[in-house]
Protein backbone atom coordinates (compact mmCIF):
# COMPACT_ATOMS: atom_id res chain seq x y z
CA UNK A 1 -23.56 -50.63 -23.55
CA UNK A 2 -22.21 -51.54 -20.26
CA UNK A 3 -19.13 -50.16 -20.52
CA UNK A 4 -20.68 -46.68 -21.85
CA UNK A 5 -22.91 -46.35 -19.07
CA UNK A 6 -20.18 -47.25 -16.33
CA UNK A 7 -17.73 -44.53 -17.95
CA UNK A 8 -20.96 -41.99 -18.06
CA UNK A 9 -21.10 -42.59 -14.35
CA UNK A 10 -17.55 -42.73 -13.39
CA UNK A 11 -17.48 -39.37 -15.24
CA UNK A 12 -20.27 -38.20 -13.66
CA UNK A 13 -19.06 -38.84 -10.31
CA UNK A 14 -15.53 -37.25 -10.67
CA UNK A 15 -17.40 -34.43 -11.66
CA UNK A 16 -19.61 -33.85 -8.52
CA UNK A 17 -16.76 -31.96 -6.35
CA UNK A 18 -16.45 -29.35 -8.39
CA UNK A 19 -20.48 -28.31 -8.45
CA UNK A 20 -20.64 -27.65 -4.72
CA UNK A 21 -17.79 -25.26 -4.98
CA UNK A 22 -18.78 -23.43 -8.29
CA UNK A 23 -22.18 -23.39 -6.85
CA UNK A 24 -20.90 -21.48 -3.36
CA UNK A 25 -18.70 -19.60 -5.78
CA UNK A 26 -22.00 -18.30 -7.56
CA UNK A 27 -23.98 -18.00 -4.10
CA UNK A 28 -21.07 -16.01 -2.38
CA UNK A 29 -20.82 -14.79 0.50
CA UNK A 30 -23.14 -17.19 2.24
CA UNK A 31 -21.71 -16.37 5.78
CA UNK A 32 -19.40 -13.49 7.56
CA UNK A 33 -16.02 -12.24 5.61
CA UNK A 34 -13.40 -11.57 7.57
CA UNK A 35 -11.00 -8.72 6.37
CA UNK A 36 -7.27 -9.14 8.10
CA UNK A 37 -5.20 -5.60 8.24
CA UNK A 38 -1.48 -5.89 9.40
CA UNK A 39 -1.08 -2.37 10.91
CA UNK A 40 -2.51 -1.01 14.16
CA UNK A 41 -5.71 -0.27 14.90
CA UNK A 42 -7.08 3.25 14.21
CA UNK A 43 -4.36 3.03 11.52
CA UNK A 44 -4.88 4.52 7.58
CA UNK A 45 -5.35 0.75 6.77
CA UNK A 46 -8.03 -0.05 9.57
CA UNK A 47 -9.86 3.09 8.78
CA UNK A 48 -10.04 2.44 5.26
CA UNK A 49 -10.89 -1.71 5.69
CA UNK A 50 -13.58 -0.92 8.19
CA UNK A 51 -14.69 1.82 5.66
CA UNK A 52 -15.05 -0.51 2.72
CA UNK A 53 -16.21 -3.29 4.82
CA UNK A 54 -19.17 -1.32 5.97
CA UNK A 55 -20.25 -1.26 2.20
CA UNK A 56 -19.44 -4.49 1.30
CA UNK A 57 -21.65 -6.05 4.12
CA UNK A 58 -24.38 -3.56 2.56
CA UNK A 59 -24.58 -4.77 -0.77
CA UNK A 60 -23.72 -8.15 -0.49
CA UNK A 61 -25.68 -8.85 2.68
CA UNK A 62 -23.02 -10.55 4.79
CA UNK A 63 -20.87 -9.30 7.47
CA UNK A 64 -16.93 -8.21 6.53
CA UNK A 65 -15.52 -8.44 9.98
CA UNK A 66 -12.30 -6.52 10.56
CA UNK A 67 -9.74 -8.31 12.54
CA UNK A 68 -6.40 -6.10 13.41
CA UNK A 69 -2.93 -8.23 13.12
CA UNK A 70 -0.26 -6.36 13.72
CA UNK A 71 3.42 -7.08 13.89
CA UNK A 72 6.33 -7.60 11.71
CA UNK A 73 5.43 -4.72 9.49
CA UNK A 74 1.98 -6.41 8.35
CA UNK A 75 3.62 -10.05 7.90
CA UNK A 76 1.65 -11.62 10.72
CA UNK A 77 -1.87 -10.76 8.92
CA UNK A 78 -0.19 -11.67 5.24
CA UNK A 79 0.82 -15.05 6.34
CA UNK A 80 -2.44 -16.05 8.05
CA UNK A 81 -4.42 -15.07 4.88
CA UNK A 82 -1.76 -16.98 2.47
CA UNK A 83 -1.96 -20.25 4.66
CA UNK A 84 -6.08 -19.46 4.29
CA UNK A 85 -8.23 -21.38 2.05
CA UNK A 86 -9.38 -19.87 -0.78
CA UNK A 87 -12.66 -19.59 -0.75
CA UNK A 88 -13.11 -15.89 -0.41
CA UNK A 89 -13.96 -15.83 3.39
CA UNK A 90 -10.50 -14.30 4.41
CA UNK A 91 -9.45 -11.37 2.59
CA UNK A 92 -5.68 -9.17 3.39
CA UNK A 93 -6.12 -5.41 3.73
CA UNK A 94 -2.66 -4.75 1.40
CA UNK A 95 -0.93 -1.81 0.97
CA UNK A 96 3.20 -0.56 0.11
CA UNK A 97 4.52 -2.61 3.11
CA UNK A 98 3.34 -5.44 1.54
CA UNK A 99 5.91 -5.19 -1.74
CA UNK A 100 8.10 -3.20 0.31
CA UNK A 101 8.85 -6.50 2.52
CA UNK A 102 9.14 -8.88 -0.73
CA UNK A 103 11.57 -6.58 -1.91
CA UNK A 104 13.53 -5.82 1.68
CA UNK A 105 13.16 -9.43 3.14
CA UNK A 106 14.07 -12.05 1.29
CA UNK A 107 13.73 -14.80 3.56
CA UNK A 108 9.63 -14.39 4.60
CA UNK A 109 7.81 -17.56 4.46
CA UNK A 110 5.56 -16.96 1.58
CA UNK A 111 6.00 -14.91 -1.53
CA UNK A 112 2.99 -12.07 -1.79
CA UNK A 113 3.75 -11.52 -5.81
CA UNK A 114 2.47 -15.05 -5.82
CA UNK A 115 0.75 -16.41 -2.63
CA UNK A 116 -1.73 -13.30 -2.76
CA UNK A 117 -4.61 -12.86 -5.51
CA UNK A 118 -4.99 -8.97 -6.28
CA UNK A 119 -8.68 -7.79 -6.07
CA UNK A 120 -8.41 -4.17 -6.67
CA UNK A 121 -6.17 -1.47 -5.57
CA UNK A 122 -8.94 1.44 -3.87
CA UNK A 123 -5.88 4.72 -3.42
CA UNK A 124 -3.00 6.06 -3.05
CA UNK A 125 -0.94 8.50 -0.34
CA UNK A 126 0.87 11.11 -1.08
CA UNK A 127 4.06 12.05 0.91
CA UNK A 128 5.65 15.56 1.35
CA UNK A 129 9.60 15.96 0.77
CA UNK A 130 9.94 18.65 3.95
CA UNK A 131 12.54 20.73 5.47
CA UNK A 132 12.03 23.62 8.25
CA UNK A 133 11.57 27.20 6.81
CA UNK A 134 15.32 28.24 7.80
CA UNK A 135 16.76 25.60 6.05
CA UNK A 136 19.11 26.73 3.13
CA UNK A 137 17.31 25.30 0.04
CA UNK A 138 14.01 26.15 -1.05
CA UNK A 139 13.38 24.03 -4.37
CA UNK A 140 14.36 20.62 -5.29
CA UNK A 141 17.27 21.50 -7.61
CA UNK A 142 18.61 23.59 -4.49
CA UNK A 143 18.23 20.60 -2.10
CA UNK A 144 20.47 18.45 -4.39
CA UNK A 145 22.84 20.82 -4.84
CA UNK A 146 23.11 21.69 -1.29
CA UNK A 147 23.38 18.06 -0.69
CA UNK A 148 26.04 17.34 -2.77
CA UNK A 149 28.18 19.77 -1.92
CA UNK A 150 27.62 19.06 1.79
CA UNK A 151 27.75 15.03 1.56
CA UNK A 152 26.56 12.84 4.45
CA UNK A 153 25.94 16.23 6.54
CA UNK A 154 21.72 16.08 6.42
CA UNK A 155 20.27 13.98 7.92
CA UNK A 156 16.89 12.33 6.73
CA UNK A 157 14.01 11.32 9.28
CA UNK A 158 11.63 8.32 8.72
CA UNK A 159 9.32 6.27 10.84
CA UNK A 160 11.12 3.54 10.67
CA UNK A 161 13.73 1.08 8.32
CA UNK A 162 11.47 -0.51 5.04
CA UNK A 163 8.35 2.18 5.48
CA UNK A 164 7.21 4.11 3.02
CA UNK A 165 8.60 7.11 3.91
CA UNK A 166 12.18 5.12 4.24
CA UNK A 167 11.91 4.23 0.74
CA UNK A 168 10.67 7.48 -0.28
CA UNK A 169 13.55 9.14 0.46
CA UNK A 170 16.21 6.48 -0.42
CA UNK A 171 14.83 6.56 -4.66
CA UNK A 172 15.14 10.36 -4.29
CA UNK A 173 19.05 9.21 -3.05
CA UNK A 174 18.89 6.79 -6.03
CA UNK A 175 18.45 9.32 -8.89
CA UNK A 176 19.43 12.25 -7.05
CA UNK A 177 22.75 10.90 -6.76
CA UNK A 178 22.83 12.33 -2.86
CA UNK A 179 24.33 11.39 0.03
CA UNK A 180 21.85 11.77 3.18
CA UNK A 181 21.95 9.78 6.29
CA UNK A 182 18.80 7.41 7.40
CA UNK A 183 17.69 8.17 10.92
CA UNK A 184 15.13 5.58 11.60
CA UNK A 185 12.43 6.18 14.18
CA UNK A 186 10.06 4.03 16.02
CA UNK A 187 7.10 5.85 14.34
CA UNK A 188 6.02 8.92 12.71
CA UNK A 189 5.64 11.13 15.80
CA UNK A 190 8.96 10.92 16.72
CA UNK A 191 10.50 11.22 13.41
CA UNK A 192 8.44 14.48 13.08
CA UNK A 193 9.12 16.18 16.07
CA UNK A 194 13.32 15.63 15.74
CA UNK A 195 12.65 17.69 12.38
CA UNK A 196 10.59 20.41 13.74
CA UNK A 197 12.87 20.57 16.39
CA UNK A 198 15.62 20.69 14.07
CA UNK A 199 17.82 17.29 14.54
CA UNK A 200 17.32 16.29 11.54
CA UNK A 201 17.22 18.11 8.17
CA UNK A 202 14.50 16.75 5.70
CA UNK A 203 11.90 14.20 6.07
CA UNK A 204 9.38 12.69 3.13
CA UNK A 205 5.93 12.10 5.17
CA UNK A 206 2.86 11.17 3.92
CA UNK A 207 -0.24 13.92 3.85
CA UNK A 208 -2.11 13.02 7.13
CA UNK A 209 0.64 13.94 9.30
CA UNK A 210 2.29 16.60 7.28
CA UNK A 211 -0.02 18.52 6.10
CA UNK A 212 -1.33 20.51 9.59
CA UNK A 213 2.58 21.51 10.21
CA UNK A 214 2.93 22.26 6.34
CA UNK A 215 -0.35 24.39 6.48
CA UNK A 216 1.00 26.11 9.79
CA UNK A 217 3.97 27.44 8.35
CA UNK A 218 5.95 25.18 10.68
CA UNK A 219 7.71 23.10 7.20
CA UNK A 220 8.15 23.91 4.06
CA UNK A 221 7.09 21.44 1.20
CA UNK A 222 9.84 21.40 -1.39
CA UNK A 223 7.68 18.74 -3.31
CA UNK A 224 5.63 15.81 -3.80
CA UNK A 225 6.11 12.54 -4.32
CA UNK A 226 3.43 11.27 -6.55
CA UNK A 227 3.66 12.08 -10.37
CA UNK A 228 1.06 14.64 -10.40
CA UNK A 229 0.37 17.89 -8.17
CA UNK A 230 -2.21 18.02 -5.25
CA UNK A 231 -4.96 20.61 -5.59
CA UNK A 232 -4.51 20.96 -1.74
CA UNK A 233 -0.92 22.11 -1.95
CA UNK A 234 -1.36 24.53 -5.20
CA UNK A 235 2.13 25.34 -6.17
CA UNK A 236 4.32 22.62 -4.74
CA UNK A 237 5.35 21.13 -7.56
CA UNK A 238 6.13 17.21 -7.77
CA UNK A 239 9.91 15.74 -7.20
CA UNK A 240 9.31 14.27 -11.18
CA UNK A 241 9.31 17.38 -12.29
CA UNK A 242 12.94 17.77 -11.55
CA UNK A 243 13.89 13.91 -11.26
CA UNK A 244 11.51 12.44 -14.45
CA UNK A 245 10.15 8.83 -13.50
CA UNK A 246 10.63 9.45 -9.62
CA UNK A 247 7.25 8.53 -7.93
CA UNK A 248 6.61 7.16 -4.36
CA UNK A 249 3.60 7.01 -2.80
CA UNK A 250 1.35 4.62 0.22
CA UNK A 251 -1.56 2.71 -1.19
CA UNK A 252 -3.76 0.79 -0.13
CA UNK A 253 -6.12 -2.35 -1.88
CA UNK A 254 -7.57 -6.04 -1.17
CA UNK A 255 -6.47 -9.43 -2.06
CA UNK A 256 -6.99 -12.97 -1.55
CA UNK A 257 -5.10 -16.59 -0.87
CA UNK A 258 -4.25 -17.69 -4.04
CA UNK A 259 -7.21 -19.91 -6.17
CA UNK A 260 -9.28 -18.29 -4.70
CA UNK A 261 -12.72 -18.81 -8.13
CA UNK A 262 -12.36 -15.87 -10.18
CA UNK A 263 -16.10 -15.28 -9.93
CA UNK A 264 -15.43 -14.76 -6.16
CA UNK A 265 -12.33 -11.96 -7.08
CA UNK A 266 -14.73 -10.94 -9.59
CA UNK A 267 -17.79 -9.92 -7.20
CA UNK A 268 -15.76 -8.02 -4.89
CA UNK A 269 -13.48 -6.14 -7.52
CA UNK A 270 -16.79 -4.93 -9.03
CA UNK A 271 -17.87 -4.02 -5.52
CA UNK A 272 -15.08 -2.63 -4.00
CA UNK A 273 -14.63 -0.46 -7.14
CA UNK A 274 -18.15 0.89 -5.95
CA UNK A 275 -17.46 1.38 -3.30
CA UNK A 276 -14.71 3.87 -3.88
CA UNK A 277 -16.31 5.40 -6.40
CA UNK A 278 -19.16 5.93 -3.82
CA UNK A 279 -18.87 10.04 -3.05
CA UNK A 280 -19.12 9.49 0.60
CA UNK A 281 -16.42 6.88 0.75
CA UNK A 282 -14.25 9.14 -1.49
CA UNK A 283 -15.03 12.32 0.69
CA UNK A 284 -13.84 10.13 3.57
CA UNK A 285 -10.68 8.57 1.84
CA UNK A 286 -9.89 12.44 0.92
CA UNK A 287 -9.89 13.54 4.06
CA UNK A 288 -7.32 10.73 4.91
CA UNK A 289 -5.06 11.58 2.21
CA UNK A 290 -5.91 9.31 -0.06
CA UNK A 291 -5.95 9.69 -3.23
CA UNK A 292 -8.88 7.74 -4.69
CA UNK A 293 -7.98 5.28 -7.99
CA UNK A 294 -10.24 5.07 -11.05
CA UNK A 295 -11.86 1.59 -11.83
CA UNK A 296 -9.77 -1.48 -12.02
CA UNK A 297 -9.21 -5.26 -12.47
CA UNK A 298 -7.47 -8.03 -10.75
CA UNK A 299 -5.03 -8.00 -13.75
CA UNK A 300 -4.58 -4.44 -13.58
CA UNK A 301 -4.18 -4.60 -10.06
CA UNK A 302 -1.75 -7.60 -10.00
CA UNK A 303 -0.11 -5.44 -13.03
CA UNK A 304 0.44 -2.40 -10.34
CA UNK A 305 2.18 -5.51 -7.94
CA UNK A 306 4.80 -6.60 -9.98
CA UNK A 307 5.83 -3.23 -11.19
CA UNK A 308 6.12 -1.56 -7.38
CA UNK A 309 7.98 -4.79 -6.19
CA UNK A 310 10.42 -4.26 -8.73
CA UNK A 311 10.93 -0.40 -7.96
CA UNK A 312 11.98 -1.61 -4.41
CA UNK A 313 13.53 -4.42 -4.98
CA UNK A 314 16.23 -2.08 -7.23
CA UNK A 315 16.41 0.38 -4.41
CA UNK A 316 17.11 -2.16 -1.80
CA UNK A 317 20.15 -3.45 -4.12
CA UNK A 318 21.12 0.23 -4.43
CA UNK A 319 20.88 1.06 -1.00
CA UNK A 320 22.03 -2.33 0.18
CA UNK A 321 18.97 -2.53 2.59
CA UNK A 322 18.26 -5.08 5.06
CA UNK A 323 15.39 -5.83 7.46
CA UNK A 324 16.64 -5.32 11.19
């Protein structure tokens, strides 16, 4: 009888640790949430954190505090959250950088695939393969063959080595079988005005900032990068309609340190996925660009992860890419 009761209590005990956290878990949040984003402020990513931040401190009746870390192409604020403890109170504004850099860096100090705990991924960003009205080609299958017959003689804008728009344009390389030459910038802007200008040939930009000069008659969209036309550009067709399985596109989502409870992950996927689906939100994201994505899990979420982090990590090895 002794020896029952003493292993009733020692069990007992070894239990107790646990029912303070599942307890939080269940009571969550219980103070502010800070959300980290890795770009600059007034950024795509800050807009859209502080936009579903606002809603998340509505319905869950805490504060999500955005805090702006920018440097090494979002790697600052990805860090901090990894080495965070996971308990839900410091969340990672992710977007493409984020796999962009697994894929591109090899030697970071954490790996996101892993360190990170997908919540939910809220849209995507369409980018614009561009040229200036006087250039020769005016539809994709012209480009390439205008490119391939003229090899390393256009060159190709982007804001920068390992963005977005970078990698855009080096999978159209990939299975175009092309030969352009990278000019990096430091930053859309510049990038943008060398090709209106006309120092350099073609550029894949995201909506936002292409859009007003496409809509002016200042470049002319040859395609788009996402699978599927825009209804804002009616008759641009996509780059996969001429190159089947190309797709390249920003996005933007939340995640967590790893362990982080699953009921925590659980109550802001469900949230977040409100959120978006909220017609104010999505009139707002819209306006930005962004394509707005239909409900999903962690799993799916983590799914989307892997598979973009593979894309890049082939193009890197095709390209034979390396940070700077």
């Amino acid at each position: 009888m002794e020896r029952r009761n003493f292993l009733k209590l020692a069990l007992g005990t070894a239990a107790l640790p646990f029912v303070p956290r599942r307890a939080l878990a269940l009571d969550y949040p219980t103070r502010p949430v800070h959300i980290l984003v890795g770009q600059a402020a007034g950024s795509s990513s800050d807009i859209s954190a502080r936009l579903i931040g606002q809603y998340l401190s509505e319905h869950l009746g805490q504060q999500f505090v955005v805090e702006i870390r920018p440097g090494a192409t979002g790697n600052i604020a990805t860090e901090a959250v990894v080495r965070s403890a996971p308990d839900g109170y410091t969340l990672l504004l992710v977007n493409s950088q984020n796999t962009i850099n697994q894929a591109l860096i090899p030697t970071l100090p954490f790996d996101f695939v892993h360190d990170i705990a997908p919540i939910a991924i809220t849209h995507r960003v369409a980018m614009i393969m561009e040229v200036l009205p006087s250039f020769p080609a005016k539809t994709v299958p012209d480009f390439i063959a205008y490119a391939k017959a003229n090899p390393g003689k256009i060159n190709m804008a982007s804001g920068g080595v390992g963005g977005p728009q970078h990698m855009a344009g080096e999978l159209f390389k990939f299975m175009a079988g092309v030969d352009l030459v990278h000019v990096p910038y430091h930053g859309t802007t510049p990038a943008l005005t060398d090709l209106l200008a006309g120092n350099v040939q073609v550029m894949f930009d995201v909506t936002p900032t292409s859009l007003p000069h496409v809509q002016a008659g200042e470049l002319r969209p040859l395609a788009i990068t996402t699978p599927e036309r825009l209804d804002f550009l009616p008759g641009v067709p996509a780059i996969a309609e001429f190159l089947p399985g190309y797709e390249a596109f920003g996005w933007i989502g939340f995640g967590a340190p790893k362990d982080t409870p699953p009921v925590i992950v659980d109550t802001l996927n469900k949230t977040i996925n409100a959120a978006v689906a909220d017609p104010a939100i999505k009139a707002r994201l819209l306006d930005l660009g962004g394509l707005v994505m239909p409900p999903n899990s962690p799993a799916d979420f983590a799914k989307f992860i892997a598979a973009d982090t593979a894309k890049w990590t082939k193009v890197c090895k095709f390209a034979n890419l390396r940070a700077e």
